[in-house]
N, C-alpha and C. Protein backbone atom coordinates (compact mmCIF):
# COMPACT_ATOMS: atom_id res chain seq x y z
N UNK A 1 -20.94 -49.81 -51.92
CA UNK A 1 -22.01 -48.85 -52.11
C UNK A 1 -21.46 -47.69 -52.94
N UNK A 2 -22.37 -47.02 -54.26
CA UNK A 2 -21.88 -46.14 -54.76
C UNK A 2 -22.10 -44.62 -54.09
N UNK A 3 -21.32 -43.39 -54.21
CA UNK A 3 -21.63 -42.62 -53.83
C UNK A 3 -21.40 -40.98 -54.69
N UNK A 4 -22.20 -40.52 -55.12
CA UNK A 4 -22.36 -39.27 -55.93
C UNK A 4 -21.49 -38.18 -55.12
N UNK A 5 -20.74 -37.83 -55.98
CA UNK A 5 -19.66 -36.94 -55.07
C UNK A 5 -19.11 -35.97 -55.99
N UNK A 6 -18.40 -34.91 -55.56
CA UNK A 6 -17.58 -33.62 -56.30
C UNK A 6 -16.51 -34.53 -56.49
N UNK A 7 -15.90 -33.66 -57.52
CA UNK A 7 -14.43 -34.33 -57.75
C UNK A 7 -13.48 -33.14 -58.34
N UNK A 8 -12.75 -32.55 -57.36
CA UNK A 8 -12.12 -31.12 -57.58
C UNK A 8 -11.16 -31.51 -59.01
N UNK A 9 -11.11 -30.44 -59.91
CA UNK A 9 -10.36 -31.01 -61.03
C UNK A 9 -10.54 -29.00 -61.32
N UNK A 10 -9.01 -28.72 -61.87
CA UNK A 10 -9.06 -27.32 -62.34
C UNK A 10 -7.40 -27.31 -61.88
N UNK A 11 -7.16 -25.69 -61.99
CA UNK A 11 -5.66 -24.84 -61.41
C UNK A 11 -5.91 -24.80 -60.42
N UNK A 12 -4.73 -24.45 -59.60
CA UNK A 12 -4.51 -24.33 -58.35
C UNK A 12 -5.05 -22.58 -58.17
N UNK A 13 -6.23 -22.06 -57.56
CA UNK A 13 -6.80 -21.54 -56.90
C UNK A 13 -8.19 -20.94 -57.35
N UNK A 14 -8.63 -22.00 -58.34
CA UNK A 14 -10.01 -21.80 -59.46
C UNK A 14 -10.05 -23.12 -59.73
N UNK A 15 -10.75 -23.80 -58.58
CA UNK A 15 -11.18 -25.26 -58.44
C UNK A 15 -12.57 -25.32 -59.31
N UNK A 16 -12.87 -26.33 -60.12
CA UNK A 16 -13.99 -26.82 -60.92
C UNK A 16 -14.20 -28.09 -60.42
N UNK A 17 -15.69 -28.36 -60.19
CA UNK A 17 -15.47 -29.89 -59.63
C UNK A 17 -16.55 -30.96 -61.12
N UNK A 18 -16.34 -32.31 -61.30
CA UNK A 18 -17.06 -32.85 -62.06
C UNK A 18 -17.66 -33.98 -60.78
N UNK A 19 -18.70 -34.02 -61.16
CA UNK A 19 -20.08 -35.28 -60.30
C UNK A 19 -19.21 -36.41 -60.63
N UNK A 20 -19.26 -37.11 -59.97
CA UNK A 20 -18.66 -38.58 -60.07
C UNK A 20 -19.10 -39.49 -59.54
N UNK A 21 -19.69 -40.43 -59.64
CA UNK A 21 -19.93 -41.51 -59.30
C UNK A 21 -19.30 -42.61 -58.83
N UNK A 22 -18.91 -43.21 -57.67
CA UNK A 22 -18.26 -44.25 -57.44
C UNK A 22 -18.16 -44.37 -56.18
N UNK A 23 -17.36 -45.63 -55.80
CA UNK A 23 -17.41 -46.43 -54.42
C UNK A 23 -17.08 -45.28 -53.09
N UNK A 24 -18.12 -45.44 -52.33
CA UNK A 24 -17.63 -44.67 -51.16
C UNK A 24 -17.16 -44.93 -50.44
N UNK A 25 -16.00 -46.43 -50.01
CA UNK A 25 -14.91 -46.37 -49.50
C UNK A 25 -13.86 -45.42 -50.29
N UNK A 26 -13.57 -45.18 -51.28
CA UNK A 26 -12.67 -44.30 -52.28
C UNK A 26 -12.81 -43.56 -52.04
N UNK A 27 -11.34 -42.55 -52.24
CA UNK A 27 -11.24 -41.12 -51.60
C UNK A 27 -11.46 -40.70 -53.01
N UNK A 28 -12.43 -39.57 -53.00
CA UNK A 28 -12.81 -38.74 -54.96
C UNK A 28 -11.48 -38.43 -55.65
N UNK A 29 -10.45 -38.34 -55.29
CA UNK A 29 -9.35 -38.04 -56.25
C UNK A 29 -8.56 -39.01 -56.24
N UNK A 30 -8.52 -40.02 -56.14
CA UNK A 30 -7.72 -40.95 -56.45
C UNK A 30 -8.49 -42.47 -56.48
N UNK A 31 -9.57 -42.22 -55.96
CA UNK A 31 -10.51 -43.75 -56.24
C UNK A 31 -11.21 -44.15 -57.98
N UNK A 32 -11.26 -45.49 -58.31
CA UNK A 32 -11.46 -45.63 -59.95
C UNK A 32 -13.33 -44.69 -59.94
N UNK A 33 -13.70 -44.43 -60.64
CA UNK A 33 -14.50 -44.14 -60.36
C UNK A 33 -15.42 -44.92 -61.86
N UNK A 34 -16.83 -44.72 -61.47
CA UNK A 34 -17.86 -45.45 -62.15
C UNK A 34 -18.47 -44.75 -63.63
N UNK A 35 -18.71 -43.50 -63.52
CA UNK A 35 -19.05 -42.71 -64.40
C UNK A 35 -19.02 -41.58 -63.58
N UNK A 36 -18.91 -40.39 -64.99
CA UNK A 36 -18.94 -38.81 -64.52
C UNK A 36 -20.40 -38.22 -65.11
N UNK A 37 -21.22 -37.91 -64.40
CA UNK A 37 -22.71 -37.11 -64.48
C UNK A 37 -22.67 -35.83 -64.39
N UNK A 38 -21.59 -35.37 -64.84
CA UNK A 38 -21.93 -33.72 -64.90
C UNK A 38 -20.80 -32.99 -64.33
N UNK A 39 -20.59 -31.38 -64.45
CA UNK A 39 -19.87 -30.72 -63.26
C UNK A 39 -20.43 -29.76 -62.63
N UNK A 40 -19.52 -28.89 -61.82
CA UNK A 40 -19.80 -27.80 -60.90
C UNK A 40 -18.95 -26.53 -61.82
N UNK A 41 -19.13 -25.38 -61.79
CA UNK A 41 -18.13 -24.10 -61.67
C UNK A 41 -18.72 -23.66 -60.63
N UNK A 42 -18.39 -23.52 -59.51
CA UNK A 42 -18.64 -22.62 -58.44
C UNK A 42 -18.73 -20.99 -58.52
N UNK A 43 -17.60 -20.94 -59.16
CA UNK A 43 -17.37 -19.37 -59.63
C UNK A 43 -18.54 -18.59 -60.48
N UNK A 44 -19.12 -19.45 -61.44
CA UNK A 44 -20.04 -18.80 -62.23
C UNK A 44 -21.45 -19.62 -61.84
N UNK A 45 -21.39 -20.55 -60.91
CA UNK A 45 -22.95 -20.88 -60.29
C UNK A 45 -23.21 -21.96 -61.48
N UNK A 46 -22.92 -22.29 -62.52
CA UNK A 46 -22.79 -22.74 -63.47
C UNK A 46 -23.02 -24.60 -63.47
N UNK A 47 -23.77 -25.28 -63.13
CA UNK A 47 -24.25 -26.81 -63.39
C UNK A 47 -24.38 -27.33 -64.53
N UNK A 48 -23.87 -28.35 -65.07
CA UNK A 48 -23.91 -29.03 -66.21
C UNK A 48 -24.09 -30.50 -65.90
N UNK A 49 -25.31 -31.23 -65.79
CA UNK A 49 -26.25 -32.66 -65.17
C UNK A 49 -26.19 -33.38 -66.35
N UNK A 50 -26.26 -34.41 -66.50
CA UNK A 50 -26.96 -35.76 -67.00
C UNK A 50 -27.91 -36.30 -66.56
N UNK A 51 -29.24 -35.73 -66.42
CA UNK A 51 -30.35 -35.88 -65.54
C UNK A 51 -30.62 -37.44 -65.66
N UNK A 52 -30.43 -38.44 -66.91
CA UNK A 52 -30.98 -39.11 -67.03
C UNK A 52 -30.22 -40.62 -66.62
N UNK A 53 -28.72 -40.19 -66.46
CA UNK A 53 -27.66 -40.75 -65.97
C UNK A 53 -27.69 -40.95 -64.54
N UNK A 54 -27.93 -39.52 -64.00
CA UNK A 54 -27.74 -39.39 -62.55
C UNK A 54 -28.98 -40.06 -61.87
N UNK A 55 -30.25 -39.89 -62.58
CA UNK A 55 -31.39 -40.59 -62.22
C UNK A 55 -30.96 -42.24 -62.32
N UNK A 56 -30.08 -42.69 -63.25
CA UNK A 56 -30.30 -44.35 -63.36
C UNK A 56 -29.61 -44.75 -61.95
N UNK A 57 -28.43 -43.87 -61.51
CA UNK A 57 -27.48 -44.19 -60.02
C UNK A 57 -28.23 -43.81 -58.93
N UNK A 58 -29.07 -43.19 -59.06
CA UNK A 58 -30.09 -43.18 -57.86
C UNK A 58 -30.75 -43.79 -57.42
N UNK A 59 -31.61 -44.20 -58.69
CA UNK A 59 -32.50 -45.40 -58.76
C UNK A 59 -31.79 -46.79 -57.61
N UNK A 60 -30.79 -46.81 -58.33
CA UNK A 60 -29.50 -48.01 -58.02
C UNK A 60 -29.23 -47.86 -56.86
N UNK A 61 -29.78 -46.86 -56.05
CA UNK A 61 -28.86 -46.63 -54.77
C UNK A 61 -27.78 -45.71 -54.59
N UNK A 62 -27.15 -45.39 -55.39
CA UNK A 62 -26.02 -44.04 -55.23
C UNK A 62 -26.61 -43.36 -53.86
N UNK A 63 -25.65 -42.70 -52.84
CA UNK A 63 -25.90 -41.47 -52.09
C UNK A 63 -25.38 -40.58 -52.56
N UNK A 64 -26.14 -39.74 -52.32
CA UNK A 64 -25.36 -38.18 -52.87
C UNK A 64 -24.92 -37.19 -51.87
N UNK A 65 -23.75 -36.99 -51.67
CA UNK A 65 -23.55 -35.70 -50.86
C UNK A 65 -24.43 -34.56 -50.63
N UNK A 66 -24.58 -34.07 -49.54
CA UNK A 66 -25.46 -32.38 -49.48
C UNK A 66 -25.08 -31.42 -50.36
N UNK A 67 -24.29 -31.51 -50.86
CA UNK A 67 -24.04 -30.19 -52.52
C UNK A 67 -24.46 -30.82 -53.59
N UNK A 68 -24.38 -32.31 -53.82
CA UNK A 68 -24.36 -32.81 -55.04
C UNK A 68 -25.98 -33.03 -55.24
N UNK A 69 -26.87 -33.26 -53.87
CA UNK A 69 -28.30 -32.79 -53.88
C UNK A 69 -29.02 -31.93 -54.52
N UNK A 70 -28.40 -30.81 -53.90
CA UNK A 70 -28.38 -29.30 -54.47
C UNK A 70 -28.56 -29.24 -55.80
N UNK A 71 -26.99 -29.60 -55.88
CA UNK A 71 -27.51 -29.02 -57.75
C UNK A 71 -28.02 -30.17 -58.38
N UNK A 72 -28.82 -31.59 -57.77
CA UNK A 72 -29.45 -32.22 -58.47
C UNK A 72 -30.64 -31.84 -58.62
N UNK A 73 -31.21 -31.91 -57.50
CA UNK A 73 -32.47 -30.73 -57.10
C UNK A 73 -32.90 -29.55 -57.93
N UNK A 74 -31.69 -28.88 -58.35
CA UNK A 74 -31.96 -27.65 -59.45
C UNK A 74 -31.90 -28.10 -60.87
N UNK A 75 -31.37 -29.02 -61.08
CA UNK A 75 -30.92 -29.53 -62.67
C UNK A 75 -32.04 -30.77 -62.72
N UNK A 76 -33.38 -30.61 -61.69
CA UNK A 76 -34.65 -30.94 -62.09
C UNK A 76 -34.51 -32.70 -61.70
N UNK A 77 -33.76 -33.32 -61.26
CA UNK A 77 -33.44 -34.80 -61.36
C UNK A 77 -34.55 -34.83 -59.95
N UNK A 78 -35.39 -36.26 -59.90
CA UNK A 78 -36.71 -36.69 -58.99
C UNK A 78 -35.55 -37.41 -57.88
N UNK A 79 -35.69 -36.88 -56.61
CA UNK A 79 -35.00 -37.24 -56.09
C UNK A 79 -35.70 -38.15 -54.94
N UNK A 80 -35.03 -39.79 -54.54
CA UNK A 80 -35.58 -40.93 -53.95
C UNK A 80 -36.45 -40.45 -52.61
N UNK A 81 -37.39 -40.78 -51.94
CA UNK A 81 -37.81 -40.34 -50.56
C UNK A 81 -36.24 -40.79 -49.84
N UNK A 82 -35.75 -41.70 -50.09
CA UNK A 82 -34.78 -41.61 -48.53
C UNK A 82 -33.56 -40.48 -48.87
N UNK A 83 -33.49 -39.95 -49.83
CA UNK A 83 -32.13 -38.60 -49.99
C UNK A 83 -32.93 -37.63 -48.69
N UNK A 84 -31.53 -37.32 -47.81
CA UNK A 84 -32.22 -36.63 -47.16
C UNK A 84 -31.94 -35.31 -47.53
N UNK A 85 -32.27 -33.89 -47.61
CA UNK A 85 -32.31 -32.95 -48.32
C UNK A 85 -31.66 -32.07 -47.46
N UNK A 86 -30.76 -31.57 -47.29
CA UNK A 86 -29.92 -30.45 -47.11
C UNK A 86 -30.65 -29.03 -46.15
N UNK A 87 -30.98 -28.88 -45.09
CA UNK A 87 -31.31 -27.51 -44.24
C UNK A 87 -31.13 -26.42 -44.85
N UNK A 88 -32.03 -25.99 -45.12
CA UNK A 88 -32.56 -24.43 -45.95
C UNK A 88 -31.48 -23.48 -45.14
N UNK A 89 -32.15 -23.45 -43.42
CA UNK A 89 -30.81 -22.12 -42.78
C UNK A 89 -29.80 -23.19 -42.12
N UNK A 90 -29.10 -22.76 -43.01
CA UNK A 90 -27.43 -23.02 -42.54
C UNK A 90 -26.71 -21.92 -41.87
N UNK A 91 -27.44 -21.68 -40.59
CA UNK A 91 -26.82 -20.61 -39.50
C UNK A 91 -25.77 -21.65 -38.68
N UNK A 92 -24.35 -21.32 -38.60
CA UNK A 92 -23.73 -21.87 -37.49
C UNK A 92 -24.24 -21.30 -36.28
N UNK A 93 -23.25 -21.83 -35.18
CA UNK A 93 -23.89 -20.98 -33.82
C UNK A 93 -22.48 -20.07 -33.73
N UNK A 94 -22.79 -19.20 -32.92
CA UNK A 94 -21.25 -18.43 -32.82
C UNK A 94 -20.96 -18.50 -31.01
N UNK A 95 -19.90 -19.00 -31.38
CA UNK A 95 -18.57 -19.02 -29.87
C UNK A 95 -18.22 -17.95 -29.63
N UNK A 96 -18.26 -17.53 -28.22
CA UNK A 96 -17.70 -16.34 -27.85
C UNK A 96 -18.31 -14.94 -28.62
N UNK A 97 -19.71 -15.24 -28.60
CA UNK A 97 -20.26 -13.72 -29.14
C UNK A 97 -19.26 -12.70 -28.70
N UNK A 98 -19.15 -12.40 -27.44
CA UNK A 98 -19.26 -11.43 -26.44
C UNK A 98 -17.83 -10.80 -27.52
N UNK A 99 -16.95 -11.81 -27.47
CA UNK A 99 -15.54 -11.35 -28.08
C UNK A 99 -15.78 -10.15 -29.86
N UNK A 100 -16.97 -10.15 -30.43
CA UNK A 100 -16.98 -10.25 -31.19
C UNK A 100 -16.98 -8.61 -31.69
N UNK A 101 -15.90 -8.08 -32.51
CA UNK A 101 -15.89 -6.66 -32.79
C UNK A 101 -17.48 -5.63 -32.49
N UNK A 102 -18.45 -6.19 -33.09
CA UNK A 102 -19.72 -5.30 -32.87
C UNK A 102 -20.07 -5.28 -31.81
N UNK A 103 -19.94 -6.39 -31.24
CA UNK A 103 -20.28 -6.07 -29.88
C UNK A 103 -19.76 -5.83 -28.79
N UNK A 104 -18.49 -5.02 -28.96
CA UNK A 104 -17.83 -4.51 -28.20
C UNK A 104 -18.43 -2.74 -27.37
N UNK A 105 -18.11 -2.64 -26.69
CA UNK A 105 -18.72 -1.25 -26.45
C UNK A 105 -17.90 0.10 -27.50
N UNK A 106 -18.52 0.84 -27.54
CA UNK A 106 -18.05 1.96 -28.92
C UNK A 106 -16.83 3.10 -28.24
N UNK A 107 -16.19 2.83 -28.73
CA UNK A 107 -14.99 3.39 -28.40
C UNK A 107 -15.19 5.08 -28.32
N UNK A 108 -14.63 6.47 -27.77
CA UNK A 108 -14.82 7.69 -27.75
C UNK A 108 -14.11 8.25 -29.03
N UNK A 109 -14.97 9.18 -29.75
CA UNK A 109 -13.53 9.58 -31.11
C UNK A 109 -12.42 10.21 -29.95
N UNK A 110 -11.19 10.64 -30.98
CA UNK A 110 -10.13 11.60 -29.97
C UNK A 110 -10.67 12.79 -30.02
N UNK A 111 -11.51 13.08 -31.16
CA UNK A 111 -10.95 14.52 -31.43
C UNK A 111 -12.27 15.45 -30.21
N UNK A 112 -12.67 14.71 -29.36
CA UNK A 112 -13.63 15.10 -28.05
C UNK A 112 -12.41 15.30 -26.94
N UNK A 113 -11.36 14.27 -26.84
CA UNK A 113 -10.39 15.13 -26.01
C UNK A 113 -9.33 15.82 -26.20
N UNK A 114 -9.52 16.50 -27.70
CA UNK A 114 -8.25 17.32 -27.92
C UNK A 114 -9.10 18.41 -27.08
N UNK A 115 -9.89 19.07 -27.49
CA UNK A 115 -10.48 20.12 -27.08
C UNK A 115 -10.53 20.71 -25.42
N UNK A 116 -10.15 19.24 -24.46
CA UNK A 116 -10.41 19.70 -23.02
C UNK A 116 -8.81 19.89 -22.65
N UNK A 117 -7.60 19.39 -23.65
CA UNK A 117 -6.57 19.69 -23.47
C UNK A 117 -6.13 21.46 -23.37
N UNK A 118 -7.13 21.54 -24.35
CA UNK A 118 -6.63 23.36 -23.78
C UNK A 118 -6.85 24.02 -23.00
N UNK A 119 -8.51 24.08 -22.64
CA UNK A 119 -8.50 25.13 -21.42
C UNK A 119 -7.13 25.01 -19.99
N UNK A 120 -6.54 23.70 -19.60
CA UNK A 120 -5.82 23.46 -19.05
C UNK A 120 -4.53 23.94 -19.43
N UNK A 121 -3.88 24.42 -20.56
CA UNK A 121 -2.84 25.03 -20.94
C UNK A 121 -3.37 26.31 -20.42
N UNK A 122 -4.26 26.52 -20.73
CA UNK A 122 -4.94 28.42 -20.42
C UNK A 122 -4.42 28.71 -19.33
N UNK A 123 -5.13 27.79 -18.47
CA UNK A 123 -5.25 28.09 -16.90
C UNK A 123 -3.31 27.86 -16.28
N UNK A 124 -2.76 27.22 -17.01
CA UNK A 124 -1.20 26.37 -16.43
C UNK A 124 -0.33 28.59 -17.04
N UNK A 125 -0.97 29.04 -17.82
CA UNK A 125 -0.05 30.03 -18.22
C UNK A 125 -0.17 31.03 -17.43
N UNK A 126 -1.52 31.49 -16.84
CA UNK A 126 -1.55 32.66 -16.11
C UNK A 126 -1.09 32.66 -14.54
N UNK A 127 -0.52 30.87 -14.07
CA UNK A 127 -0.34 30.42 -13.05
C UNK A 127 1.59 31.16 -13.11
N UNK A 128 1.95 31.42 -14.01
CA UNK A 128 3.46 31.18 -14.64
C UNK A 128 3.36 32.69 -14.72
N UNK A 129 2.04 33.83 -15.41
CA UNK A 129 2.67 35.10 -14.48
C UNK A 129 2.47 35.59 -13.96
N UNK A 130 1.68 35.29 -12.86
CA UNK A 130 1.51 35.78 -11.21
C UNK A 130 3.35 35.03 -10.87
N UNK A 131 3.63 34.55 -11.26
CA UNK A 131 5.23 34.20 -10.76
C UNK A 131 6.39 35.01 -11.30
């Protein structure tokens, strides 16, 4: 079975990926692959499709990953009723709210107890000269 997939290709820490087409037992960077339909820049949002390419592997059966949807979806390609389409809110759930900086209770500034430090020096001096 073919499968529409990223295929990271760039420098090491400004990854670019190109669409690739091929067997989805194959891992994307080292499997032969079938044809290339386009790429990704992530960095600049940037899609470059073969609408008419990527449409013939669809047709054919290709699956496409949930990103590779995406930007098929935007780069206008008719996508099969069985692609299933990717969840609009992509909210995780969160573990351990409670732990979570905001919702911690709000800490006191200091500078509220510099101020009660003194009257107590006041009172500690006049104790010192009655002595």
């Amino acid at each position: 079975m073919l499968a529409i997939r990223l295929q990271r290709i760039g420098r090491k820490g400004y990854p670019v990926y190109r669409l690739a087409v091929q067997e989805s037992q194959r891992h994307p960077s080292s499997g032969r692959v079938v044809a290339y339909v386009g790429s990704y820049n992530p960095h600049t949002k940037e899609a470059n499709v073969q609408v008419e390419a990527a449409q013939k592997f669809l047709d054919n059966g290709a699956q496409p990953t949930p990103r590779v949807v995406r930007l098929l979806k935007d780069a206008g390609v008719k996508l099969p009723k069985w692609v299933k389409e990717p969840a609009a809110d992509k909210s995780k759930t969160i573990r351990n709210a409670e732990k979570l900086r905001k919702n911690q209770p709000k800490e006191e500034p200091v500078a509220e107890e510099a101020p009660a430090e003194e009257p107590a020096a006041e009172e500690a001096a006049p104790a010192e000269a009655e002595a």
